[in-house]
N, C-alpha and C. Protein backbone atom coordinates (compact mmCIF):
# COMPACT_ATOMS: atom_id res chain seq x y z
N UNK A 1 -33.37 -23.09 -1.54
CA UNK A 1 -34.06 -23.35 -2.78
C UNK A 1 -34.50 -24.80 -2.79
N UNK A 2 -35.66 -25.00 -3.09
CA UNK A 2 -36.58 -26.27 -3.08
C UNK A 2 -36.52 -27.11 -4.41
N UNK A 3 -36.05 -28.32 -4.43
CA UNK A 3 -36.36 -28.64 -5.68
C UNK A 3 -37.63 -29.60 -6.28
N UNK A 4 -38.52 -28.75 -6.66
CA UNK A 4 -40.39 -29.45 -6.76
C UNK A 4 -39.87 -29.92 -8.00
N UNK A 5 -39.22 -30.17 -9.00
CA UNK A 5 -39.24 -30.86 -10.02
C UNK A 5 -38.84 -32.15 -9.86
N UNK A 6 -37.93 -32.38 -8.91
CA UNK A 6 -37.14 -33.25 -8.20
C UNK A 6 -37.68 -34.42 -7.60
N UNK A 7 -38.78 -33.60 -6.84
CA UNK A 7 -39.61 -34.28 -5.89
C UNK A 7 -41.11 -34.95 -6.50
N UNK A 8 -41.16 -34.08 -7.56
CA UNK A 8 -42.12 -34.59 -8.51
C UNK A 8 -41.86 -35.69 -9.26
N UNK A 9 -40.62 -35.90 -10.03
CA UNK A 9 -40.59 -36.42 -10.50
C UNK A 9 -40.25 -38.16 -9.72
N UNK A 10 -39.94 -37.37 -8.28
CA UNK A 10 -39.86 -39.12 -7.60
C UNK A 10 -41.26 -39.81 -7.02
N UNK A 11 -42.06 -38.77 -6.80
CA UNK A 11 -43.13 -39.15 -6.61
C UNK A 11 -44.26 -39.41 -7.67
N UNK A 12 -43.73 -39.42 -9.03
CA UNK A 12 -44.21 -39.79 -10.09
C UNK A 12 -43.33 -41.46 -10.51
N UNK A 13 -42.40 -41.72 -10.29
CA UNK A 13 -41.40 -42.78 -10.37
C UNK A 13 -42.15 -44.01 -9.47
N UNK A 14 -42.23 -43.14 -8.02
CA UNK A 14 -43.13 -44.16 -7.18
C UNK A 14 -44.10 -44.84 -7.33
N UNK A 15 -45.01 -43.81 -7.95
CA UNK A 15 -46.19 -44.47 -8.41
C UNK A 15 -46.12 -44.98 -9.26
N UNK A 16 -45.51 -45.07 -10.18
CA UNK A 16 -45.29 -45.66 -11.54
C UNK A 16 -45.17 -47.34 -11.28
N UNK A 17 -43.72 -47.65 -10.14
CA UNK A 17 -43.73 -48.88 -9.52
C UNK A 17 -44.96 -49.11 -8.83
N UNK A 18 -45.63 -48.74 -8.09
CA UNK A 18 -46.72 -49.15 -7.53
C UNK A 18 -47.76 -49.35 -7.77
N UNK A 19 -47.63 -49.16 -9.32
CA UNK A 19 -49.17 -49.43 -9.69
C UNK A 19 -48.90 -50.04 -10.71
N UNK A 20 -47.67 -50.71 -11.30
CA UNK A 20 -47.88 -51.45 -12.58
C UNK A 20 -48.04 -52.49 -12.16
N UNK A 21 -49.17 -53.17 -13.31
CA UNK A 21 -49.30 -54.29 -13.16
C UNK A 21 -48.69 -55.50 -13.02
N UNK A 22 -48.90 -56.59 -12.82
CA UNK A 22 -48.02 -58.16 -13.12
C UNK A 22 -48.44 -58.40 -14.28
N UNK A 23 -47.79 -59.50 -14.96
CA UNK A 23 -48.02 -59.90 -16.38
C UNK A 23 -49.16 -60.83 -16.42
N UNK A 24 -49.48 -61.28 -15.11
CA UNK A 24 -50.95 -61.93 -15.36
C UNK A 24 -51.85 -61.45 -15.86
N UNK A 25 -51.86 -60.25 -15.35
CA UNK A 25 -53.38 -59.12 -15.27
C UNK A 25 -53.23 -58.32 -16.32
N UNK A 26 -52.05 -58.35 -17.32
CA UNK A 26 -51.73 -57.70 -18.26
C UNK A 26 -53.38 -57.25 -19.01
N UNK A 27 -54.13 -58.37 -19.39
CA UNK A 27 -55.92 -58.07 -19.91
C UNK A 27 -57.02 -57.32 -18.66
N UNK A 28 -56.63 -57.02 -17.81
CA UNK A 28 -57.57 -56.78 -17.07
C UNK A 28 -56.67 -55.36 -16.19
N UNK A 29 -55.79 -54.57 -17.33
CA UNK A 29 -55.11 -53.40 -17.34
C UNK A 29 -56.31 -52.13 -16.28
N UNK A 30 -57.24 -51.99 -17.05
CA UNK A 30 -58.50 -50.79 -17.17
C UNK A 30 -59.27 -51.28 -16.34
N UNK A 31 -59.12 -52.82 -15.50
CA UNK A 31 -60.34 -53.09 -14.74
C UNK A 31 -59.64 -52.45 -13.28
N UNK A 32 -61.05 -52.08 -12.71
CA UNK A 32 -60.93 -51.24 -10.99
C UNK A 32 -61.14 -52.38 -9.85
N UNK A 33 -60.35 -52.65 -9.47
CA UNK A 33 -60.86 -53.77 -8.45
C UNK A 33 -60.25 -53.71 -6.73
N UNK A 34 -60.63 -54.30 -5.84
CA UNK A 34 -60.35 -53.92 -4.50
C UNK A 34 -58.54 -53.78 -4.78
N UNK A 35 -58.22 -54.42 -5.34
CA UNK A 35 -56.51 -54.49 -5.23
C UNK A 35 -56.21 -52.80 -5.22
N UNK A 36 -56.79 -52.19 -5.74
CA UNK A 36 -56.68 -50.57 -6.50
C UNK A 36 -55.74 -49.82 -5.32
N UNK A 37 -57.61 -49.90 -4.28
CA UNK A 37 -57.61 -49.54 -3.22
C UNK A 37 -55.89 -49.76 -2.37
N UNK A 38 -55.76 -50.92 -2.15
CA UNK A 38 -54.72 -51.42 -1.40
C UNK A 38 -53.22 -51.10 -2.10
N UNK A 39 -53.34 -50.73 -3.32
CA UNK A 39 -51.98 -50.18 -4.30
C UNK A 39 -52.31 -48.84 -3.57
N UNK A 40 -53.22 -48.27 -3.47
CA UNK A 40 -53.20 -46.93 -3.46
C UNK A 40 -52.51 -46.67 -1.67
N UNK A 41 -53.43 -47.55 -0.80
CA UNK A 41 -52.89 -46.96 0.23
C UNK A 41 -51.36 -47.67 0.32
N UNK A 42 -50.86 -48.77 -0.09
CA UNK A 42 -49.54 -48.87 0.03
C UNK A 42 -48.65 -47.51 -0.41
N UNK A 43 -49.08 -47.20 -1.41
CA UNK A 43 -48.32 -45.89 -2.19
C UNK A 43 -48.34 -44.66 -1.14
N UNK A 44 -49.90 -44.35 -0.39
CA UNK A 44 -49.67 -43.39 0.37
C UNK A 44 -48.68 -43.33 1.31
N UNK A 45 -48.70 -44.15 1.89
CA UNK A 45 -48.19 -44.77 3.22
C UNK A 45 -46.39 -44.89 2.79
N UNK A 46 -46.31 -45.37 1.56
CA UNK A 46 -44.71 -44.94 0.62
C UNK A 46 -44.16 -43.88 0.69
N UNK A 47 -45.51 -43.14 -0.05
CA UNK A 47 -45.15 -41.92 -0.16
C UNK A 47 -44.71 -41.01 0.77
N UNK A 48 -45.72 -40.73 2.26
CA UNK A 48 -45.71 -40.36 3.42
C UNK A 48 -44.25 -41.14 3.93
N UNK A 49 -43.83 -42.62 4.17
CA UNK A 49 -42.55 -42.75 4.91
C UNK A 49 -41.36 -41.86 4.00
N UNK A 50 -41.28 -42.01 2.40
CA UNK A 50 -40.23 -41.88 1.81
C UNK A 50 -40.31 -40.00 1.99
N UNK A 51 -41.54 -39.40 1.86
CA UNK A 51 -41.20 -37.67 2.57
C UNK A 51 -40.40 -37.50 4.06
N UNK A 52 -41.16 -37.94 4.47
CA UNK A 52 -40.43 -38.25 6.14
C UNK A 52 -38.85 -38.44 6.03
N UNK A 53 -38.52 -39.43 5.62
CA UNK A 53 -37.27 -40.30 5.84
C UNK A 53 -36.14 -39.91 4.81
N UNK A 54 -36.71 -39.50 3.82
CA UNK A 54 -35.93 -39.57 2.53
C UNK A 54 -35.77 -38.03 2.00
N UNK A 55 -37.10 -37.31 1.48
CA UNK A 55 -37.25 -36.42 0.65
C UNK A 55 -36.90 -35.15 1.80
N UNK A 56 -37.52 -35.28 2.71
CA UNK A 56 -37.72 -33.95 4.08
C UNK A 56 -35.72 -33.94 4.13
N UNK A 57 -35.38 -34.85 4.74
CA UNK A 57 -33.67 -34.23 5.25
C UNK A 57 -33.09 -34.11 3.80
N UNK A 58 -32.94 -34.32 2.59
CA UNK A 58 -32.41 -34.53 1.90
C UNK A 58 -32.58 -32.93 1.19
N UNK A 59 -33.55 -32.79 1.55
CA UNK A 59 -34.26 -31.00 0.84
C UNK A 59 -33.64 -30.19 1.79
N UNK A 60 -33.48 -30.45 3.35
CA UNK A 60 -32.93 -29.67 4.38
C UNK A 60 -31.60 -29.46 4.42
N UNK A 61 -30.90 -30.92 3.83
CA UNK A 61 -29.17 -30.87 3.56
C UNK A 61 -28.76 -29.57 2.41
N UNK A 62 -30.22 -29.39 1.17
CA UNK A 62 -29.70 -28.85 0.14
C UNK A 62 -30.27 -27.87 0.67
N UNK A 63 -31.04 -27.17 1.27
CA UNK A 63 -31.19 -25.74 1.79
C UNK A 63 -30.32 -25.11 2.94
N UNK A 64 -29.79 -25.94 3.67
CA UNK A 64 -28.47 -25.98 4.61
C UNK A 64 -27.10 -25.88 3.79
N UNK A 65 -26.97 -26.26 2.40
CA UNK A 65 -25.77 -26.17 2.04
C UNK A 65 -25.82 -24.95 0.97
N UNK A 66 -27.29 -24.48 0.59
CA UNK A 66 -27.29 -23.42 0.01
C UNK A 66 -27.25 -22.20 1.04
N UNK A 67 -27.88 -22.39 2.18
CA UNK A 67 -27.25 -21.16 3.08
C UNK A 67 -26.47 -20.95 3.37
N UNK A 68 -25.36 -22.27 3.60
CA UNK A 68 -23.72 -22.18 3.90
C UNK A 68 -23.10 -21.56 2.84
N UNK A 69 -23.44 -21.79 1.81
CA UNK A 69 -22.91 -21.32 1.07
C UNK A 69 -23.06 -20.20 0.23
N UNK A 70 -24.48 -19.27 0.40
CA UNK A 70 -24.65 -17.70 0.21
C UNK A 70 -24.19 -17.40 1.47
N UNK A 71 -24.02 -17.51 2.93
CA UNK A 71 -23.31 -16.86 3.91
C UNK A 71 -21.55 -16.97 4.15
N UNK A 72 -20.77 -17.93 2.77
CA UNK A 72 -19.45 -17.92 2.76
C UNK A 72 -19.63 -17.02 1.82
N UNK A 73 -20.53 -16.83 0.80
CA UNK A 73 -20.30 -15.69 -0.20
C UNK A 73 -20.34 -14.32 0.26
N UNK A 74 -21.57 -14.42 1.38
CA UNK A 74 -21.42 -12.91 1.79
C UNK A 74 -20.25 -12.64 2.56
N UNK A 75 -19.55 -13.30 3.09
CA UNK A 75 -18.73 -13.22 4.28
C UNK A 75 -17.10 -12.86 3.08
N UNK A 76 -16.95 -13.45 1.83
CA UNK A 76 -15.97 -13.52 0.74
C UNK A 76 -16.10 -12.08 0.89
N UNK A 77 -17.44 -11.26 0.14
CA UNK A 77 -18.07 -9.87 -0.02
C UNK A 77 -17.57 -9.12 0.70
N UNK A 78 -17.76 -9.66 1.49
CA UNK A 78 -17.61 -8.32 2.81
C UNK A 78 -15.87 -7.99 3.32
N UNK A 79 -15.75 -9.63 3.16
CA UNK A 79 -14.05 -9.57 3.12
C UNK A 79 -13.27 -8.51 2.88
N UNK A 80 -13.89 -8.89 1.20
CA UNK A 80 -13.56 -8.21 0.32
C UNK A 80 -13.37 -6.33 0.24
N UNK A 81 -14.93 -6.01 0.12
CA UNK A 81 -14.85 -4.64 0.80
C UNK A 81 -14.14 -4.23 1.87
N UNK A 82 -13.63 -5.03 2.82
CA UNK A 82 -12.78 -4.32 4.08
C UNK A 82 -11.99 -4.40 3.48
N UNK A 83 -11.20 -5.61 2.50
CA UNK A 83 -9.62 -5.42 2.44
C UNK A 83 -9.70 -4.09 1.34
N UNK A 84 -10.67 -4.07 0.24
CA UNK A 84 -10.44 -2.46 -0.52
C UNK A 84 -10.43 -1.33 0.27
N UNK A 85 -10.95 -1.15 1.11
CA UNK A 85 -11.48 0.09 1.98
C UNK A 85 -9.44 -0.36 2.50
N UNK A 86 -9.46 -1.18 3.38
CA UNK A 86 -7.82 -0.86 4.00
C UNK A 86 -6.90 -0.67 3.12
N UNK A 87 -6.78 -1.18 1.65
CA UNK A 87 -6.16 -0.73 0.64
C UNK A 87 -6.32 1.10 0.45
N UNK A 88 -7.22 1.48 0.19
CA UNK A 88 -7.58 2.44 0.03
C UNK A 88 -7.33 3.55 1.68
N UNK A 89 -7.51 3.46 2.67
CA UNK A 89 -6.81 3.74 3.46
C UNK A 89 -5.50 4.15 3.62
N UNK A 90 -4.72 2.32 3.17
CA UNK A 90 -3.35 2.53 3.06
C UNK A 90 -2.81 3.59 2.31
N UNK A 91 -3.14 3.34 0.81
CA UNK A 91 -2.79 4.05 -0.12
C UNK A 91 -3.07 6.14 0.08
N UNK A 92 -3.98 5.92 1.13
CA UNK A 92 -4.16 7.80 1.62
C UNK A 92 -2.82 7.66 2.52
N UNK A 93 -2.90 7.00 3.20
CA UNK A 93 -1.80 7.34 4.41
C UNK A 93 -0.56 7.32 4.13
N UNK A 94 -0.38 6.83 2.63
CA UNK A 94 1.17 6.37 2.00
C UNK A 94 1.01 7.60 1.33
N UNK A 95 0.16 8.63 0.86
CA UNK A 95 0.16 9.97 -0.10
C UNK A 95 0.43 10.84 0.71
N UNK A 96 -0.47 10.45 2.04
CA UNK A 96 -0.31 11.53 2.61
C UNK A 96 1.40 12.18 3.51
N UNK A 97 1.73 10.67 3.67
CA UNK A 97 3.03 10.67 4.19
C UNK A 97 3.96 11.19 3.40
N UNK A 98 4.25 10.68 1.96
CA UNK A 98 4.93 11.58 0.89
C UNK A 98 4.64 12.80 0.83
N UNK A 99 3.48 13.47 1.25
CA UNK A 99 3.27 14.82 1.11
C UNK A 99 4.34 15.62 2.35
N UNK A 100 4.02 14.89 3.59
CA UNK A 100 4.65 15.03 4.46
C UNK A 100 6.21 15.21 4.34
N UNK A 101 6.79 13.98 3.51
CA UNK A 101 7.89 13.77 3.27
C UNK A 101 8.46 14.32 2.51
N UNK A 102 8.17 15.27 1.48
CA UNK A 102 8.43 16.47 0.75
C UNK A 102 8.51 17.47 1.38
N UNK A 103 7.29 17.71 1.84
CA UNK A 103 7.57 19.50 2.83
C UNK A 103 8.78 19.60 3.72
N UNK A 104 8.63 18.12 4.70
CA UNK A 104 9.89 18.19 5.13
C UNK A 104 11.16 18.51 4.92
N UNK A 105 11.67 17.71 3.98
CA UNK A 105 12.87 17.90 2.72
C UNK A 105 13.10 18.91 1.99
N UNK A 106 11.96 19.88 1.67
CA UNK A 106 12.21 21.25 1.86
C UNK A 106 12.22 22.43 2.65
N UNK A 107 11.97 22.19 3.56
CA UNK A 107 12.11 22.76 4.76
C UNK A 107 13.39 22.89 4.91
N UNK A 108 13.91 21.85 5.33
CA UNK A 108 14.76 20.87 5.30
C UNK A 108 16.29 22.05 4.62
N UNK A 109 15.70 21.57 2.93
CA UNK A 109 16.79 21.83 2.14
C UNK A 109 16.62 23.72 2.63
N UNK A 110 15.84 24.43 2.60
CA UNK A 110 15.40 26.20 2.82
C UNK A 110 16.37 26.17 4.17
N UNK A 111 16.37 25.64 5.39
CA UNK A 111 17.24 25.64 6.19
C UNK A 111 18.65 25.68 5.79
N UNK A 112 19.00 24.78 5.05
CA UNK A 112 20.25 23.94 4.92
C UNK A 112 20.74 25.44 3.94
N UNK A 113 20.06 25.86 3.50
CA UNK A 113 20.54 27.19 2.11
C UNK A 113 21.04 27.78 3.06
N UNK A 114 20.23 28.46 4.10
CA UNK A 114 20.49 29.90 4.82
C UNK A 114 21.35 29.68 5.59
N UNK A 115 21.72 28.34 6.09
CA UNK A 115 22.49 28.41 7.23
C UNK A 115 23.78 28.33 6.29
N UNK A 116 23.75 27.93 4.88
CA UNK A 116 25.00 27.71 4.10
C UNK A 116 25.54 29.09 3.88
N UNK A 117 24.52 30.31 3.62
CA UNK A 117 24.18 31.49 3.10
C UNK A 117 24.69 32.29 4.77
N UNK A 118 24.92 32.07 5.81
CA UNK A 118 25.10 32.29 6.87
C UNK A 118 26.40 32.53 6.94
N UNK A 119 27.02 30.97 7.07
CA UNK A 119 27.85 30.63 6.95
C UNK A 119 29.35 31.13 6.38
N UNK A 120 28.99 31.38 4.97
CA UNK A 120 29.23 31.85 3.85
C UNK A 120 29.51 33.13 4.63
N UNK A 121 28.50 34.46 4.34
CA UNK A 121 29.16 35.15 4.78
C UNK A 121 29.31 35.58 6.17
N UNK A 122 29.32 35.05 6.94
CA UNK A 122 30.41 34.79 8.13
C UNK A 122 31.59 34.92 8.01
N UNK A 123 31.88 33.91 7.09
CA UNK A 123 32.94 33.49 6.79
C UNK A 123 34.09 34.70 6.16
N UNK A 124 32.93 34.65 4.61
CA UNK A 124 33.43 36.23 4.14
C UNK A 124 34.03 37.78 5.32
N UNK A 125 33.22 37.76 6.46
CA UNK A 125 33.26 39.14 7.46
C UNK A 125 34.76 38.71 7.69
N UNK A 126 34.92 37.18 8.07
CA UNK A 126 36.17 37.26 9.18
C UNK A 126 37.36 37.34 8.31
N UNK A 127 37.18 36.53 7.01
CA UNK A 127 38.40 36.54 5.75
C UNK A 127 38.94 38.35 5.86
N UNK A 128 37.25 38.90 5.61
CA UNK A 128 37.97 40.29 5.16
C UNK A 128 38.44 41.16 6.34
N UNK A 129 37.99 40.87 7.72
CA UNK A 129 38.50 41.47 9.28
C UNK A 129 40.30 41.15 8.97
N UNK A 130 40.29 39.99 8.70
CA UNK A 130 42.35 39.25 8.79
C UNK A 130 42.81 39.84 7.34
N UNK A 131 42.25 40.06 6.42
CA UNK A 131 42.60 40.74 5.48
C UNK A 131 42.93 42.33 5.36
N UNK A 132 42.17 42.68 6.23
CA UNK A 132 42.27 43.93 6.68
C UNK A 132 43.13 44.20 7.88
N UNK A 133 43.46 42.92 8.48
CA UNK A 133 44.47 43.42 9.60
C UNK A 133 45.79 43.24 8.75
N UNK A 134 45.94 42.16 8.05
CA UNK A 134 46.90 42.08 7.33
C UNK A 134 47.98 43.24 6.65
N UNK A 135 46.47 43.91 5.98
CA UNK A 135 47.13 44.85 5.09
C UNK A 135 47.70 45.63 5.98
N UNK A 136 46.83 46.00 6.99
CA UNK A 136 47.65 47.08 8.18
C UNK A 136 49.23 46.74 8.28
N UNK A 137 49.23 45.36 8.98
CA UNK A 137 50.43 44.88 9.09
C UNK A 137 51.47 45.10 7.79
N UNK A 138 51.73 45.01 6.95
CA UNK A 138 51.81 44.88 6.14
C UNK A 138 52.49 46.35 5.73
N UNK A 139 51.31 47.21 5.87
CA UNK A 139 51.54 48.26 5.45
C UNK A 139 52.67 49.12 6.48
N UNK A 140 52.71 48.88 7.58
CA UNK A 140 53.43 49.50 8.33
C UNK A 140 54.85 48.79 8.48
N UNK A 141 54.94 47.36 7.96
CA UNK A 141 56.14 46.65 7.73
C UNK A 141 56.69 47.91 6.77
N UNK A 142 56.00 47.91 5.88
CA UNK A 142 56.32 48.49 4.54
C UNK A 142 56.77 49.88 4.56
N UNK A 143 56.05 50.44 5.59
CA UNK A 143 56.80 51.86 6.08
C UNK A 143 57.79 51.91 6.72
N UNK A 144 57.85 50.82 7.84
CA UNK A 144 59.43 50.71 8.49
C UNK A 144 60.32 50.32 7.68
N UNK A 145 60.04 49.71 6.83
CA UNK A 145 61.77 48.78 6.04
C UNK A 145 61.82 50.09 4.89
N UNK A 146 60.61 51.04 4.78
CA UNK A 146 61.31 52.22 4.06
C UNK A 146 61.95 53.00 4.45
N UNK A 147 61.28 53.36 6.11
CA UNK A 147 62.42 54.07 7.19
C UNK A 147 63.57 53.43 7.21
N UNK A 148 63.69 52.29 7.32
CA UNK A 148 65.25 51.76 7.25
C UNK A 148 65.69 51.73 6.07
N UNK A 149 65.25 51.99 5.01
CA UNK A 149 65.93 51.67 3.83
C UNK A 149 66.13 53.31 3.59
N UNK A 150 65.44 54.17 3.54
CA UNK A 150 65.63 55.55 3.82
C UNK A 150 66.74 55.78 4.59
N UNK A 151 66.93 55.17 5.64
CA UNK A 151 68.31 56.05 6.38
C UNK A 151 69.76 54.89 5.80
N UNK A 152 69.32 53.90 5.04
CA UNK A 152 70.83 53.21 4.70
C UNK A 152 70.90 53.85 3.25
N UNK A 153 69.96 54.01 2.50
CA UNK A 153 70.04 55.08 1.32
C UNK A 153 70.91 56.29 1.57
N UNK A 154 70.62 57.15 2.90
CA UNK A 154 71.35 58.39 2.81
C UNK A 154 72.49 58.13 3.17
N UNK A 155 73.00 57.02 4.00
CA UNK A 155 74.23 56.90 4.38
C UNK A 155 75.02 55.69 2.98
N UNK A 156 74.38 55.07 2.25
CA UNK A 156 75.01 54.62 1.03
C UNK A 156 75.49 55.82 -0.16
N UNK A 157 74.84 56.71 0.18
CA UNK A 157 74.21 57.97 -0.78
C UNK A 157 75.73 58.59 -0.49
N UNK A 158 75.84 58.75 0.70
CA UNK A 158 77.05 59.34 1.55
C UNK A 158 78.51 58.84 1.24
N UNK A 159 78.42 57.29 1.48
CA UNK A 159 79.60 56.72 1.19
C UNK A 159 80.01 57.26 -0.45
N UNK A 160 78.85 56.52 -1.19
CA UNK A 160 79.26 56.36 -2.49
C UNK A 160 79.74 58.12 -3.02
N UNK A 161 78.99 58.91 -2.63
CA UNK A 161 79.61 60.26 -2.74
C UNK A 161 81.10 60.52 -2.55
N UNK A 162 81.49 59.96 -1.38
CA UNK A 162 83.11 60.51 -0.48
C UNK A 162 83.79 59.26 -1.54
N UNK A 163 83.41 58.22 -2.00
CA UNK A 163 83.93 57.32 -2.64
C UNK A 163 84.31 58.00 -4.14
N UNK A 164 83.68 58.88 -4.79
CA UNK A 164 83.98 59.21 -6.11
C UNK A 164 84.45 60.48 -5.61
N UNK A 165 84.11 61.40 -4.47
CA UNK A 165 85.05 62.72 -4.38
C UNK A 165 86.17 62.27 -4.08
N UNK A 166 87.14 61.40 -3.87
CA UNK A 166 87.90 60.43 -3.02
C UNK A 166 88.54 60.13 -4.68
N UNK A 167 88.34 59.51 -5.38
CA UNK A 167 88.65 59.09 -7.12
C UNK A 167 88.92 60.49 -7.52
N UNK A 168 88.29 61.42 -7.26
CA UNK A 168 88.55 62.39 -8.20
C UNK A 168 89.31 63.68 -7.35
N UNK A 169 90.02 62.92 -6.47
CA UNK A 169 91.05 64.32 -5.96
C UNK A 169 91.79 63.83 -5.70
């Protein structure tokens, strides 16, 4: 960006010095005389070094520091958009992983049931296999100590009989 107001107004400043009069000539303001001429080309010749030297790099510094500085803006911009876009990235790959990380965990837990549910009755078959041998056992204890208690019955049965026919004769 150029600044013509800038430049106008110094090349209006210039001339301003270069053409006012001395206080001699203060009456002879409106008169045209060879001096004119020689104000004028001093001024050109001003004018022309002070574009050159002065106005030209000084316009190039401020169009050099305005490009530096819309190309740090675009470069901020663009920054910018990559780091949203990798935000936005992130934030899929962090949903998507929780999605992940759920199914798993139920999977997971659906395993962990059946094999509990397995387990379980497994467990139940073999309780009731020893439960069932048990009772066998058990039951046939229960028949022998009646066989034995059966034959000390008939022979208690016996005694206690000869014991009161025995009292009573």
């Amino acid at each position: 960006m150029r600044f013509y107001g800038l430049r106008t107004f110094l090349y209006a400043a210039i001339f301003a010095l270069t053409v006012v009069p001395s206080a001699n000539a203060a009456e002879n303001m409106l008169s045209v005389d060879e001096t004119l001429v020689i104000q004028l080309v001093i001024f050109l010749v001003g004018l022309f070094l002070l574009n050159r030297l002065v106005f030209r790099p000084l316009l190039g510094v401020w169009d050099r520091r305005e490009e530096l500085t819309a190309g740090t803006l675009r470069e901020a911009e663009e920054m910018t958009r990559k780091a949203e876009g990798a935000i936005t990235e992130y934030n899929e790959k962090i949903a998507e992983a929780r999605a992940q990380a759920t199914e798993t965990r139920n999977e997971l837990r659906q395993q962990g049931q059946s094999e509990s549910s397995r387990m379980l009755l497994s467990a139940r078959e073999v309780a009731q296999a020893e439960l069932e041998g048990a009772r066998g056992i058990l039951e046939s204890e229960v028949a022998k100590i009646r066989a034995d208690i059966q034959g000390e019955v008939e022979s208690l049965a016996a005694d206690i009989s000869d014991r009161v026919l025995r009292k009573g004769a």
